[in-house]
PDB file of N, CA and C in Angstrom:
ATOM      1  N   UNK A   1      11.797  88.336   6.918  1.00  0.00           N
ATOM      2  CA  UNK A   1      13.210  88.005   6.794  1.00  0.00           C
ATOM      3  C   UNK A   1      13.448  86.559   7.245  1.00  0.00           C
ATOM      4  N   UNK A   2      14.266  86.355   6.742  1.00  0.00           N
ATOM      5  CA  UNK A   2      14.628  84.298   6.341  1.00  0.00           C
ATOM      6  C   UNK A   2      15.868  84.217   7.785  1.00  0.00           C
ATOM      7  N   UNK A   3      15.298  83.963   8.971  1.00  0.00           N
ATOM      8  CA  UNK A   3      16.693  83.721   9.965  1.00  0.00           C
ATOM      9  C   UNK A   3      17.830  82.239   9.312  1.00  0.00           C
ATOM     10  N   UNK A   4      19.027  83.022   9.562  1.00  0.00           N
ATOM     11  CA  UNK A   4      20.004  81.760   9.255  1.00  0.00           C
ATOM     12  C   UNK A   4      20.012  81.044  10.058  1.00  0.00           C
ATOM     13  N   UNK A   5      20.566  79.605   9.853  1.00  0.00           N
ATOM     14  CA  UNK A   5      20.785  78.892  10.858  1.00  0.00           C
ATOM     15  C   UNK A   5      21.455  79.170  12.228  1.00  0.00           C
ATOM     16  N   UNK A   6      22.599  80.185  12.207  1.00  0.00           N
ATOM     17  CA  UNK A   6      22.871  80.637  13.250  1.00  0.00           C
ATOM     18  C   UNK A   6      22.069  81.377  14.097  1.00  0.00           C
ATOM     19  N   UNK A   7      21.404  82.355  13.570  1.00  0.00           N
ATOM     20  CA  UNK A   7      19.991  83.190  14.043  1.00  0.00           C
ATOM     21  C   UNK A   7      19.329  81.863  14.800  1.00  0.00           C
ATOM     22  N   UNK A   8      18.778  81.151  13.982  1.00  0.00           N
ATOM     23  CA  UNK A   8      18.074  79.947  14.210  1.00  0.00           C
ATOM     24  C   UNK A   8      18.247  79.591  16.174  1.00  0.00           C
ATOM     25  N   UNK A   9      20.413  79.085  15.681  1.00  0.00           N
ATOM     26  CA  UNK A   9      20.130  78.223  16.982  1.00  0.00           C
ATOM     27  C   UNK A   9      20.247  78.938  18.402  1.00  0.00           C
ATOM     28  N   UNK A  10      20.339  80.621  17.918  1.00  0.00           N
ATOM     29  CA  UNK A  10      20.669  81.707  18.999  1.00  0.00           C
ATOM     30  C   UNK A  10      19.635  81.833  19.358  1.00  0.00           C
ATOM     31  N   UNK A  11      18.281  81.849  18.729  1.00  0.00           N
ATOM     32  CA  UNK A  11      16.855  82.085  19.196  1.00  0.00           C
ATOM     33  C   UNK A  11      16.189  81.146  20.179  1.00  0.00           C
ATOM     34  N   UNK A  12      16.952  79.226  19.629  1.00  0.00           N
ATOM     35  CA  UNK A  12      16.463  78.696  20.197  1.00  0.00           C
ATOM     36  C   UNK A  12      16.464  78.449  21.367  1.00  0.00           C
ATOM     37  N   UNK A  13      18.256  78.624  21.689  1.00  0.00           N
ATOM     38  CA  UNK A  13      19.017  78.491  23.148  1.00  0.00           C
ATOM     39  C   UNK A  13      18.838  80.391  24.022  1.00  0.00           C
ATOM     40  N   UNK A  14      18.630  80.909  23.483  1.00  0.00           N
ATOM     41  CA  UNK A  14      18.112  82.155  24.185  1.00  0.00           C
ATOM     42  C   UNK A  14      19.079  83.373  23.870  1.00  0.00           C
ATOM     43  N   UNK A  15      20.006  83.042  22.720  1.00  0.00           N
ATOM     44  CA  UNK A  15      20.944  83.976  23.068  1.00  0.00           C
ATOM     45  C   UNK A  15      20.520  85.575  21.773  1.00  0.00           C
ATOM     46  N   UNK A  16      21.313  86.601  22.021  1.00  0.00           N
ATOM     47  CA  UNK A  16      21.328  87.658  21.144  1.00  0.00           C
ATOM     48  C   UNK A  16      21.343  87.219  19.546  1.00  0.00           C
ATOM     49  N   UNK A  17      20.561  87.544  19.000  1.00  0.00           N
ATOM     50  CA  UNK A  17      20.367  86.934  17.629  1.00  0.00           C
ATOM     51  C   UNK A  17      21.979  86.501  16.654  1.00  0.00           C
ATOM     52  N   UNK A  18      22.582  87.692  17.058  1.00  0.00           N
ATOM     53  CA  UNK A  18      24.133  87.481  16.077  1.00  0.00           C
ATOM     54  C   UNK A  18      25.260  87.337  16.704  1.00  0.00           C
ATOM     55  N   UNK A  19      25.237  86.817  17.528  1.00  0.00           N
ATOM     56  CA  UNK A  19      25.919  86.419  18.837  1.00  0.00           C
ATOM     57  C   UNK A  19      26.668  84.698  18.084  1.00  0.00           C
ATOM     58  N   UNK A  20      27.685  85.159  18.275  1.00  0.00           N
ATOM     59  CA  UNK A  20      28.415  84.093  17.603  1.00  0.00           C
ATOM     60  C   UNK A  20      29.257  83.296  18.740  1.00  0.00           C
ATOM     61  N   UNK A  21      29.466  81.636  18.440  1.00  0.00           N
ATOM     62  CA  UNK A  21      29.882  80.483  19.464  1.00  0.00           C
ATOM     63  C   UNK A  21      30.888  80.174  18.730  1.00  0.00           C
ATOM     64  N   UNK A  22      32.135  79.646  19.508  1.00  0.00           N
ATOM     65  CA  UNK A  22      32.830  78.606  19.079  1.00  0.00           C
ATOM     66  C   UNK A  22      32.639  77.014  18.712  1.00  0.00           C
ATOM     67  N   UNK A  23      33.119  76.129  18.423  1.00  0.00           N
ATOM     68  CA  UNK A  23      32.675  74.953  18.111  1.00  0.00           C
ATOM     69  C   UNK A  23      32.698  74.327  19.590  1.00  0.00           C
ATOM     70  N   UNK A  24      33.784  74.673  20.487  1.00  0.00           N
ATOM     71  CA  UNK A  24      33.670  74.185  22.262  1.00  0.00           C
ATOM     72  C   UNK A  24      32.198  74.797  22.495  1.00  0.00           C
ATOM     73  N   UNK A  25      31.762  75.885  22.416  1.00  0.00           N
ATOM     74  CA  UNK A  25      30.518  76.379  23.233  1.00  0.00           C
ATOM     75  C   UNK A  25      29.465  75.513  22.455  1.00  0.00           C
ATOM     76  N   UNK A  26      29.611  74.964  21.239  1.00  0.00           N
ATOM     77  CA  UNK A  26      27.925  74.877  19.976  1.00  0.00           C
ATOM     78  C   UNK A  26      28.093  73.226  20.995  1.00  0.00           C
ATOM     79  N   UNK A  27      29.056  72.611  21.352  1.00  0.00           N
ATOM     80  CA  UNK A  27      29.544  71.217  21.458  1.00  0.00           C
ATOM     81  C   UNK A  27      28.918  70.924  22.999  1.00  0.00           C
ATOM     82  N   UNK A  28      29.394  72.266  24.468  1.00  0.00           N
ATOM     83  CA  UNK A  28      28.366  72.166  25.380  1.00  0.00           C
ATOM     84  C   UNK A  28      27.191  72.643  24.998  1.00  0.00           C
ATOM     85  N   UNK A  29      26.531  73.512  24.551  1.00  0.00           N
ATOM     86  CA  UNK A  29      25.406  74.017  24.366  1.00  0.00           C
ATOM     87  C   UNK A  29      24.070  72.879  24.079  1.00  0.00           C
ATOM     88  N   UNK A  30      24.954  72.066  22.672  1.00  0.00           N
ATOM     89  CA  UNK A  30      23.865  71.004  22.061  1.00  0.00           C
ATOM     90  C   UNK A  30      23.727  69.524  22.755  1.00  0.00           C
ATOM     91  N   UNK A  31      25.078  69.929  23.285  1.00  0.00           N
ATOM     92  CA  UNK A  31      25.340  67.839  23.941  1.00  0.00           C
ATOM     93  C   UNK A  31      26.008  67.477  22.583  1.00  0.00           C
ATOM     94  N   UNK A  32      26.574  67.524  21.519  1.00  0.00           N
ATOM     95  CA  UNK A  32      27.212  66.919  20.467  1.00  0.00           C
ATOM     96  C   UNK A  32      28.888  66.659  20.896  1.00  0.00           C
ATOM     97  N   UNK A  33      29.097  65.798  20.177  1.00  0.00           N
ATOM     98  CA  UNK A  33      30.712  65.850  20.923  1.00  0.00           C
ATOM     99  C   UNK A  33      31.574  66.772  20.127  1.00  0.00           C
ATOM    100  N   UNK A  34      32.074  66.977  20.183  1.00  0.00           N
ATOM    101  CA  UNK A  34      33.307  68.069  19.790  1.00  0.00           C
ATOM    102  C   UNK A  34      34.853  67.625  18.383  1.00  0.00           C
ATOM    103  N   UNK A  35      34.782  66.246  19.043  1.00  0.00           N
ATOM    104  CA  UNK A  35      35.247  66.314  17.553  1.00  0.00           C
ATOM    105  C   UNK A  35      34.211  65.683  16.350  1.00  0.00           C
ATOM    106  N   UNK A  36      32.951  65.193  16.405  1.00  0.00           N
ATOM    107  CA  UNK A  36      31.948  65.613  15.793  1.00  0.00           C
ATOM    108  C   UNK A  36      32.009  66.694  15.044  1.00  0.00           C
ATOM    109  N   UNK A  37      31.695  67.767  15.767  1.00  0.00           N
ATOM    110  CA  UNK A  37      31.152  69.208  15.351  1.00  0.00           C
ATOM    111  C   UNK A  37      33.033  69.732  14.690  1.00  0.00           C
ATOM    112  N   UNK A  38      33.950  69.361  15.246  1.00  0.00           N
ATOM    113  CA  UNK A  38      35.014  69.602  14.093  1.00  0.00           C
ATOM    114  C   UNK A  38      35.270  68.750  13.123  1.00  0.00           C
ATOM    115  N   UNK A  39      34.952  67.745  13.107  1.00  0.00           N
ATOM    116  CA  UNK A  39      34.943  66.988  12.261  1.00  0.00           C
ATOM    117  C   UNK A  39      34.324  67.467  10.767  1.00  0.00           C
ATOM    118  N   UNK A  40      32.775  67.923  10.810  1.00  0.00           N
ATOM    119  CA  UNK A  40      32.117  68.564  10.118  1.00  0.00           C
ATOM    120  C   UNK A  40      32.594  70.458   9.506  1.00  0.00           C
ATOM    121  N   UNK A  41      33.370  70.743  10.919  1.00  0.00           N
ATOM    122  CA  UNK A  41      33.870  71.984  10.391  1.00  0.00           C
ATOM    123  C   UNK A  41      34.889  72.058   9.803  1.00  0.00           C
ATOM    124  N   UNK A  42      36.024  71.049   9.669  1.00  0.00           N
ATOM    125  CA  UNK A  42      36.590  70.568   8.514  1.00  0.00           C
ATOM    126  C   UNK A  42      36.290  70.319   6.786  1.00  0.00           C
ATOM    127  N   UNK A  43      34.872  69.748   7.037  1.00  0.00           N
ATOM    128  CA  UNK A  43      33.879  69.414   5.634  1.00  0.00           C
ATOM    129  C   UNK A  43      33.717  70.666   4.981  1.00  0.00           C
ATOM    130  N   UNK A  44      33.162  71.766   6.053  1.00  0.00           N
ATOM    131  CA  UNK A  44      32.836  72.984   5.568  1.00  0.00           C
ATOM    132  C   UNK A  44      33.850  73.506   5.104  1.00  0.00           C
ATOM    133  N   UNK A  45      34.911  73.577   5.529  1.00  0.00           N
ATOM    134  CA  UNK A  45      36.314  74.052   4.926  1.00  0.00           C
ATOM    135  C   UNK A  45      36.587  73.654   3.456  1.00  0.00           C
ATOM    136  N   UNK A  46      36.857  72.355   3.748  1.00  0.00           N
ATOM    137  CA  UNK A  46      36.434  71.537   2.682  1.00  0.00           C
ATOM    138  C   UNK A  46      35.824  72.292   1.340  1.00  0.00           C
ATOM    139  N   UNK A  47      34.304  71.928   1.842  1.00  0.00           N
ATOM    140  CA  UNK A  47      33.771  72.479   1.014  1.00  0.00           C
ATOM    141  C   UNK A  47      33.690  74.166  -0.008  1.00  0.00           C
ATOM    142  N   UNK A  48      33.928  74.604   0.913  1.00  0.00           N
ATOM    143  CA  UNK A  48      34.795  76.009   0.254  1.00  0.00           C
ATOM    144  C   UNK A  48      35.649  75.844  -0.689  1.00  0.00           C
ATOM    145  N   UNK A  49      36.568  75.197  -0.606  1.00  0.00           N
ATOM    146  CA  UNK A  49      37.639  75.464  -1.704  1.00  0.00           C
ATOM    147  C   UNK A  49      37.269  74.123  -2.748  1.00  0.00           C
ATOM    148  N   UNK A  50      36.772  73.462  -2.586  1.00  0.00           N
ATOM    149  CA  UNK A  50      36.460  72.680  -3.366  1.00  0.00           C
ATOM    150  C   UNK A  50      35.476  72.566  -4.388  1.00  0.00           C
ATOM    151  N   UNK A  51      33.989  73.396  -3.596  1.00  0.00           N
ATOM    152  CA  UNK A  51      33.163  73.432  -4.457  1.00  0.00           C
ATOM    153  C   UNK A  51      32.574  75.577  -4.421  1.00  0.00           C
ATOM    154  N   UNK A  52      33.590  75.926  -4.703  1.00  0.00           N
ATOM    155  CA  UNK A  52      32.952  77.518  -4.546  1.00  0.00           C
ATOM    156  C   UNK A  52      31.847  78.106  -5.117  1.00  0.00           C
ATOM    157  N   UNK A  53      31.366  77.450  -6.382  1.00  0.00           N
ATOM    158  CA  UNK A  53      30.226  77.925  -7.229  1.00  0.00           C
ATOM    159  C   UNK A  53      29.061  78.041  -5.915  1.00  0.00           C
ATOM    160  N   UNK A  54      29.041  77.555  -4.993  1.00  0.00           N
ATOM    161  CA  UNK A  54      28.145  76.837  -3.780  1.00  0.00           C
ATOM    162  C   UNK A  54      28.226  77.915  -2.618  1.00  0.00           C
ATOM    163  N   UNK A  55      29.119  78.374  -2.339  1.00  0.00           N
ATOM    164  CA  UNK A  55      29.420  79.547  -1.666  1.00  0.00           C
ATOM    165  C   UNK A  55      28.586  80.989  -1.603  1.00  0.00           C
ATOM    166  N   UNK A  56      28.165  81.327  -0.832  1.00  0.00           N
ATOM    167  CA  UNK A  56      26.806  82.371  -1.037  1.00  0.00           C
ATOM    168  C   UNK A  56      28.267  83.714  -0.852  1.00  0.00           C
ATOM    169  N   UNK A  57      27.413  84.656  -1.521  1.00  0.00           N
ATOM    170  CA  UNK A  57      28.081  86.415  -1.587  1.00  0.00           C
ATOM    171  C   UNK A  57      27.804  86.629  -0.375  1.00  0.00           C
ATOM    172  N   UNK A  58      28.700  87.806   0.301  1.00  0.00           N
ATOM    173  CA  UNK A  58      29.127  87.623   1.883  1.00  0.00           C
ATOM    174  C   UNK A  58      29.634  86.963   2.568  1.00  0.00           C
ATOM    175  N   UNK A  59      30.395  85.506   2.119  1.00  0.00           N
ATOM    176  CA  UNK A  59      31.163  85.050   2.527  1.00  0.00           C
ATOM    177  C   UNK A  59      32.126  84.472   2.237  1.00  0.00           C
ATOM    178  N   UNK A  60      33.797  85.437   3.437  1.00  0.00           N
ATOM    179  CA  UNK A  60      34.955  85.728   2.403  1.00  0.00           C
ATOM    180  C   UNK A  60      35.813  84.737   3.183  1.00  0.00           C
ATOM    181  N   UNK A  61      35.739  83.351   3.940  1.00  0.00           N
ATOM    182  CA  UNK A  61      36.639  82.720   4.634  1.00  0.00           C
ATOM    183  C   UNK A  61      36.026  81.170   4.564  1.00  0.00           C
ATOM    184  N   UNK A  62      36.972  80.440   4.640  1.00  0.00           N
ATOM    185  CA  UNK A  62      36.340  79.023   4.410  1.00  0.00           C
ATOM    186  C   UNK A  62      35.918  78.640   6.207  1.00  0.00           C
ATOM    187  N   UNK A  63      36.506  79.582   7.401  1.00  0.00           N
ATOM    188  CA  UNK A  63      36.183  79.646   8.521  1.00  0.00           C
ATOM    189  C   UNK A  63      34.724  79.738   8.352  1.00  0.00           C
ATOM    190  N   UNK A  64      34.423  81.046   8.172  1.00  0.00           N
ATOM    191  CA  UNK A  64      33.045  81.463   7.865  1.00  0.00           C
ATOM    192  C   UNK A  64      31.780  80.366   7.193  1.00  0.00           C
ATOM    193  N   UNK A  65      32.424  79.914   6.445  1.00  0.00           N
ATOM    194  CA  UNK A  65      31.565  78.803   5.274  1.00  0.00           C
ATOM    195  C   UNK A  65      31.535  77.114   6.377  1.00  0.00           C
ATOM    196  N   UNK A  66      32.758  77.522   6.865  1.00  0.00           N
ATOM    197  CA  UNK A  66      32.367  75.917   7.868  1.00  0.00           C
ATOM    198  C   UNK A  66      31.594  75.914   9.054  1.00  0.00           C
ATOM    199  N   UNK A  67      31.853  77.257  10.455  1.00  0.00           N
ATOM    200  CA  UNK A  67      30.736  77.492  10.940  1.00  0.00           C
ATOM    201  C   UNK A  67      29.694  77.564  10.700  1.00  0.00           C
ATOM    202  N   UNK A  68      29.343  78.075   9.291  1.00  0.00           N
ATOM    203  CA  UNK A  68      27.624  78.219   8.889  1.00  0.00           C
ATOM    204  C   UNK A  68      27.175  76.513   8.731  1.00  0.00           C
ATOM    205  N   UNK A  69      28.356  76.023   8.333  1.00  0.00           N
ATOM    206  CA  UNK A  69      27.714  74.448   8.302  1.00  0.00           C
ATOM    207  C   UNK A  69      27.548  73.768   9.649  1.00  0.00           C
ATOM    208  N   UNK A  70      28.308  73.881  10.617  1.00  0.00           N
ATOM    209  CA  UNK A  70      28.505  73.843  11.887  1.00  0.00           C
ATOM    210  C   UNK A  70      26.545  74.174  12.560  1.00  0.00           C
ATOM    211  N   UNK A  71      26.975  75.175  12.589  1.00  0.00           N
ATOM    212  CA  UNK A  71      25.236  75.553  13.317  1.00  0.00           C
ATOM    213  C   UNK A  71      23.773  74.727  12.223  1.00  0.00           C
ATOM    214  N   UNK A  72      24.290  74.668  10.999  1.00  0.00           N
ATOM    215  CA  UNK A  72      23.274  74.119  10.383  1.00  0.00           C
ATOM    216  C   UNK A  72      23.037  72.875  10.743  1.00  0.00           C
ATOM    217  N   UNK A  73      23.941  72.072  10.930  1.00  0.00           N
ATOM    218  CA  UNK A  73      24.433  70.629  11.282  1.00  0.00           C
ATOM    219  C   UNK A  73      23.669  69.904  12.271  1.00  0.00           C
ATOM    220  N   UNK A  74      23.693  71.353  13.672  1.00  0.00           N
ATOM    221  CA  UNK A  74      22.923  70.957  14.756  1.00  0.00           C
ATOM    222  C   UNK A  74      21.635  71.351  14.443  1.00  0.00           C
ATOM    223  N   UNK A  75      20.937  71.793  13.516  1.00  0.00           N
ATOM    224  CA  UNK A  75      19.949  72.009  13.273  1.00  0.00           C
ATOM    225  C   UNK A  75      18.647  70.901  12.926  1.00  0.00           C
ATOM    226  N   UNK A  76      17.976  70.395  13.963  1.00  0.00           N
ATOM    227  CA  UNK A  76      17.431  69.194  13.225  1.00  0.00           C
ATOM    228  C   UNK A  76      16.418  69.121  12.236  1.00  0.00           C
ATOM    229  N   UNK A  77      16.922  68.365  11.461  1.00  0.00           N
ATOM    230  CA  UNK A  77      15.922  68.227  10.273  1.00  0.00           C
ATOM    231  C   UNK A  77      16.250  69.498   8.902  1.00  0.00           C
ATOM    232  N   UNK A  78      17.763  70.042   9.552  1.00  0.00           N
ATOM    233  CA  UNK A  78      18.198  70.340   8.200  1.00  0.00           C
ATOM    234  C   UNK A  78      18.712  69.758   7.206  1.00  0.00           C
ATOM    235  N   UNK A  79      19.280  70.063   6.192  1.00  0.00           N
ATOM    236  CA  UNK A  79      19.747  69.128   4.903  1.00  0.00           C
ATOM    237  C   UNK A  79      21.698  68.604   5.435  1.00  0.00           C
ATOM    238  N   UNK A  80      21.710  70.022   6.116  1.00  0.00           N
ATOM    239  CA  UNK A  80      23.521  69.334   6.613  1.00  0.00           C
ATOM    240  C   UNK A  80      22.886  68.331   7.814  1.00  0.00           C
ATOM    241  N   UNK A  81      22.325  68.421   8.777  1.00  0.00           N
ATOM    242  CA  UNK A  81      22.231  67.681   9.643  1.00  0.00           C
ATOM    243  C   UNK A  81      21.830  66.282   9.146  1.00  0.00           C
ATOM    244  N   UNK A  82      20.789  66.005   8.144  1.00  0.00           N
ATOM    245  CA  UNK A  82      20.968  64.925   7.572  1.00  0.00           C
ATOM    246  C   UNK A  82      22.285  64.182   6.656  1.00  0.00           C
ATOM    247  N   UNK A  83      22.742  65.108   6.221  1.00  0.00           N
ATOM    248  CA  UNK A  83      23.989  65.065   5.303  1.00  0.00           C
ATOM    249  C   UNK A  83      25.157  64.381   6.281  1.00  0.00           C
ATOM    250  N   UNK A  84      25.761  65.605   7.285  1.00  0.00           N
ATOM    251  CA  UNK A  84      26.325  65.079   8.663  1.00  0.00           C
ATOM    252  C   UNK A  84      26.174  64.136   9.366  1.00  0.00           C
ATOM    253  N   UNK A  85      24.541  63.179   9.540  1.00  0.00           N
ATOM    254  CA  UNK A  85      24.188  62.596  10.716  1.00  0.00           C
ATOM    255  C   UNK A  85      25.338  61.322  11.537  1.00  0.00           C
ATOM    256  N   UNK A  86      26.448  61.080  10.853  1.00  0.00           N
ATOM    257  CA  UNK A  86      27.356  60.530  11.321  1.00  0.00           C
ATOM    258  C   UNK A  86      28.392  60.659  12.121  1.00  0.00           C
ATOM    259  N   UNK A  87      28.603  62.227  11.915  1.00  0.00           N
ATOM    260  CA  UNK A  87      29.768  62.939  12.711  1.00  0.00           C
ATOM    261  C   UNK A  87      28.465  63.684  13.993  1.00  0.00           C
ATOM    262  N   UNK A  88      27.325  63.608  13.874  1.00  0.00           N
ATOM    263  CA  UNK A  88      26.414  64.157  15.070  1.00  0.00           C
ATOM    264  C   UNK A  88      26.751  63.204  15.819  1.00  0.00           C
ATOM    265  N   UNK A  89      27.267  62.847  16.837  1.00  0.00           N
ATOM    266  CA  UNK A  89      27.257  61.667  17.702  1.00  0.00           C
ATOM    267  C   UNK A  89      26.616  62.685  19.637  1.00  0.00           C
ATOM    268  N   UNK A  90      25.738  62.342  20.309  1.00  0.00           N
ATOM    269  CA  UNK A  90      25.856  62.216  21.683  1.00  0.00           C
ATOM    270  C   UNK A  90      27.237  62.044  22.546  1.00  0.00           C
ATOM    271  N   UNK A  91      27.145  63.683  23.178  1.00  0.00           N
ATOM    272  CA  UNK A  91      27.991  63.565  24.216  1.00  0.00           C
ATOM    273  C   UNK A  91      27.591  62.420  25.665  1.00  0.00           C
ATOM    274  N   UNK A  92      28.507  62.256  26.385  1.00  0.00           N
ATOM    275  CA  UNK A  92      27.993  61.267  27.628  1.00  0.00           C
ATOM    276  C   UNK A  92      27.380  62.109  28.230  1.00  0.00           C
ATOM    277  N   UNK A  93      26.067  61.181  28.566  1.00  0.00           N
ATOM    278  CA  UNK A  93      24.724  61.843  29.318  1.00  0.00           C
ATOM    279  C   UNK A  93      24.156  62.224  28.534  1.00  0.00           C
ATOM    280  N   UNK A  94      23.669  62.243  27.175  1.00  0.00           N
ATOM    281  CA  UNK A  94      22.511  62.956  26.238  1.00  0.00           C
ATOM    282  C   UNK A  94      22.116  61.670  25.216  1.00  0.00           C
ATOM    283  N   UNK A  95      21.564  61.800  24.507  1.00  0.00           N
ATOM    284  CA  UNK A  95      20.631  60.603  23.665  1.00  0.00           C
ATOM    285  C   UNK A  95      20.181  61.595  22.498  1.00  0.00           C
ATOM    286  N   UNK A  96      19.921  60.783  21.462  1.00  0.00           N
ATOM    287  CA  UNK A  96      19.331  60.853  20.125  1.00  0.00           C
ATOM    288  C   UNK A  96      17.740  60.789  20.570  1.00  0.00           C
ATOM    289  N   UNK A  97      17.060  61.760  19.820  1.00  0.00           N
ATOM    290  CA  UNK A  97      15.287  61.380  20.143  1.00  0.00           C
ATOM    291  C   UNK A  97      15.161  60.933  18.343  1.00  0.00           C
ATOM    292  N   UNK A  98      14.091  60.672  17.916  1.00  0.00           N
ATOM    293  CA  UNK A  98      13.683  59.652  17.056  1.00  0.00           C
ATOM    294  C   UNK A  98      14.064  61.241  15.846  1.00  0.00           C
ATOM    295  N   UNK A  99      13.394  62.461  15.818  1.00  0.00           N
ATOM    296  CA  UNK A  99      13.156  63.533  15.321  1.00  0.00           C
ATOM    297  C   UNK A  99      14.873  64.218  15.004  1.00  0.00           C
ATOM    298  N   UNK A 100      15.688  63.611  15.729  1.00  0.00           N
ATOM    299  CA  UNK A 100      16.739  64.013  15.304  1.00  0.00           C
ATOM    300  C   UNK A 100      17.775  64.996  16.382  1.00  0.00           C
ATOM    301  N   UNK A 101      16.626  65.613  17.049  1.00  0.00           N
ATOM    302  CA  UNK A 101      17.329  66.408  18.164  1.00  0.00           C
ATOM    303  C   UNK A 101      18.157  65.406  19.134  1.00  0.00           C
ATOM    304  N   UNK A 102      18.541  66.166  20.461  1.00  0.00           N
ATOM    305  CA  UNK A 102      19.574  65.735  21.352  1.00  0.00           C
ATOM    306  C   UNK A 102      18.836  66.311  22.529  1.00  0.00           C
ATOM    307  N   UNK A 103      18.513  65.418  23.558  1.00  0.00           N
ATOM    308  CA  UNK A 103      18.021  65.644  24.845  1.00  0.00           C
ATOM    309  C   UNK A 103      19.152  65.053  26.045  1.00  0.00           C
ATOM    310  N   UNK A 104      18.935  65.619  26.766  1.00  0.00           N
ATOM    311  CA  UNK A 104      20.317  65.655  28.216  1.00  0.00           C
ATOM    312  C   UNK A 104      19.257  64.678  28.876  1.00  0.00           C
ATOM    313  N   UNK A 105      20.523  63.447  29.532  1.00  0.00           N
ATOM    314  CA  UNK A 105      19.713  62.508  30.599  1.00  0.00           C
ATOM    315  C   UNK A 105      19.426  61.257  29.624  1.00  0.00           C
ATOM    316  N   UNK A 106      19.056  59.968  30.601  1.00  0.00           N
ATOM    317  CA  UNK A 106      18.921  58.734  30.273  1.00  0.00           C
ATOM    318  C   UNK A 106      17.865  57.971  29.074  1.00  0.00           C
ATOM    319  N   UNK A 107      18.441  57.429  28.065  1.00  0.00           N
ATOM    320  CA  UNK A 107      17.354  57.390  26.759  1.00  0.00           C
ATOM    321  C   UNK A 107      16.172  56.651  27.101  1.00  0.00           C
ATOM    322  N   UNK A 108      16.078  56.301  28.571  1.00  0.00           N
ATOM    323  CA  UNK A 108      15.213  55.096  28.775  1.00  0.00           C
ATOM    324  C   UNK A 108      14.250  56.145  29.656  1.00  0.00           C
ATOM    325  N   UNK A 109      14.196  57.479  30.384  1.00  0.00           N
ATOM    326  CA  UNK A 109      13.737  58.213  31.240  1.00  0.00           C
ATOM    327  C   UNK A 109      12.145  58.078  30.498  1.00  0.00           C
TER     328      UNK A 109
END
């Protein structure tokens, strides 16, 4: 079985596989800033009503369709996270590593 990106970032940070975050919790969790990560969950909205052919079966809310972009976003080295990489910005105290992720603490450590 193919984990979603949400699966994904619940596995990575430790949590219950379908255990669902708000954009405040994905925003402390990753170090990303927050209107970043809404910024992008706007897009996803967006993108729902704009481009629906694109929209996978099982999902009946443009909420739904923007969180999934949301967790994908922070996903490094996915296609939204590349797509996004502008609205990914570092919260204060975290840094960009070369690979795309987000590490807590000084970029020079």
């Amino acid at each position: 079985m193919v984990l979603t990106f949400k699966q994904k970032f619940n596995k990575k940070y430790g949590f219950d596989k379908d255990e669902s975050h708000s954009i405040e919790d994905i925003s402390k969790i990753t170090g990303y800033t927050l209107k970043g990560l809404k910024d992008i969950f706007s897009k996803g909205e967006g993108a729902y009503f704009s481009n629906p052919q694109s929209v996978r079966k099982g999902i009946t809310s443009s909420q739904q369709w923007a969180i999934a972009r949301v967790y994908a976003s922070v996903s490094a080295g996915s296609k939204s996270a590349k797509i996004d990489v502008n609205e990914l910005k570092p919260r204060k105290g975290f840094h960009l590593m070369p690979d795309g992720s987000i590490m807590k603490g000084d970029s020079h450590s």
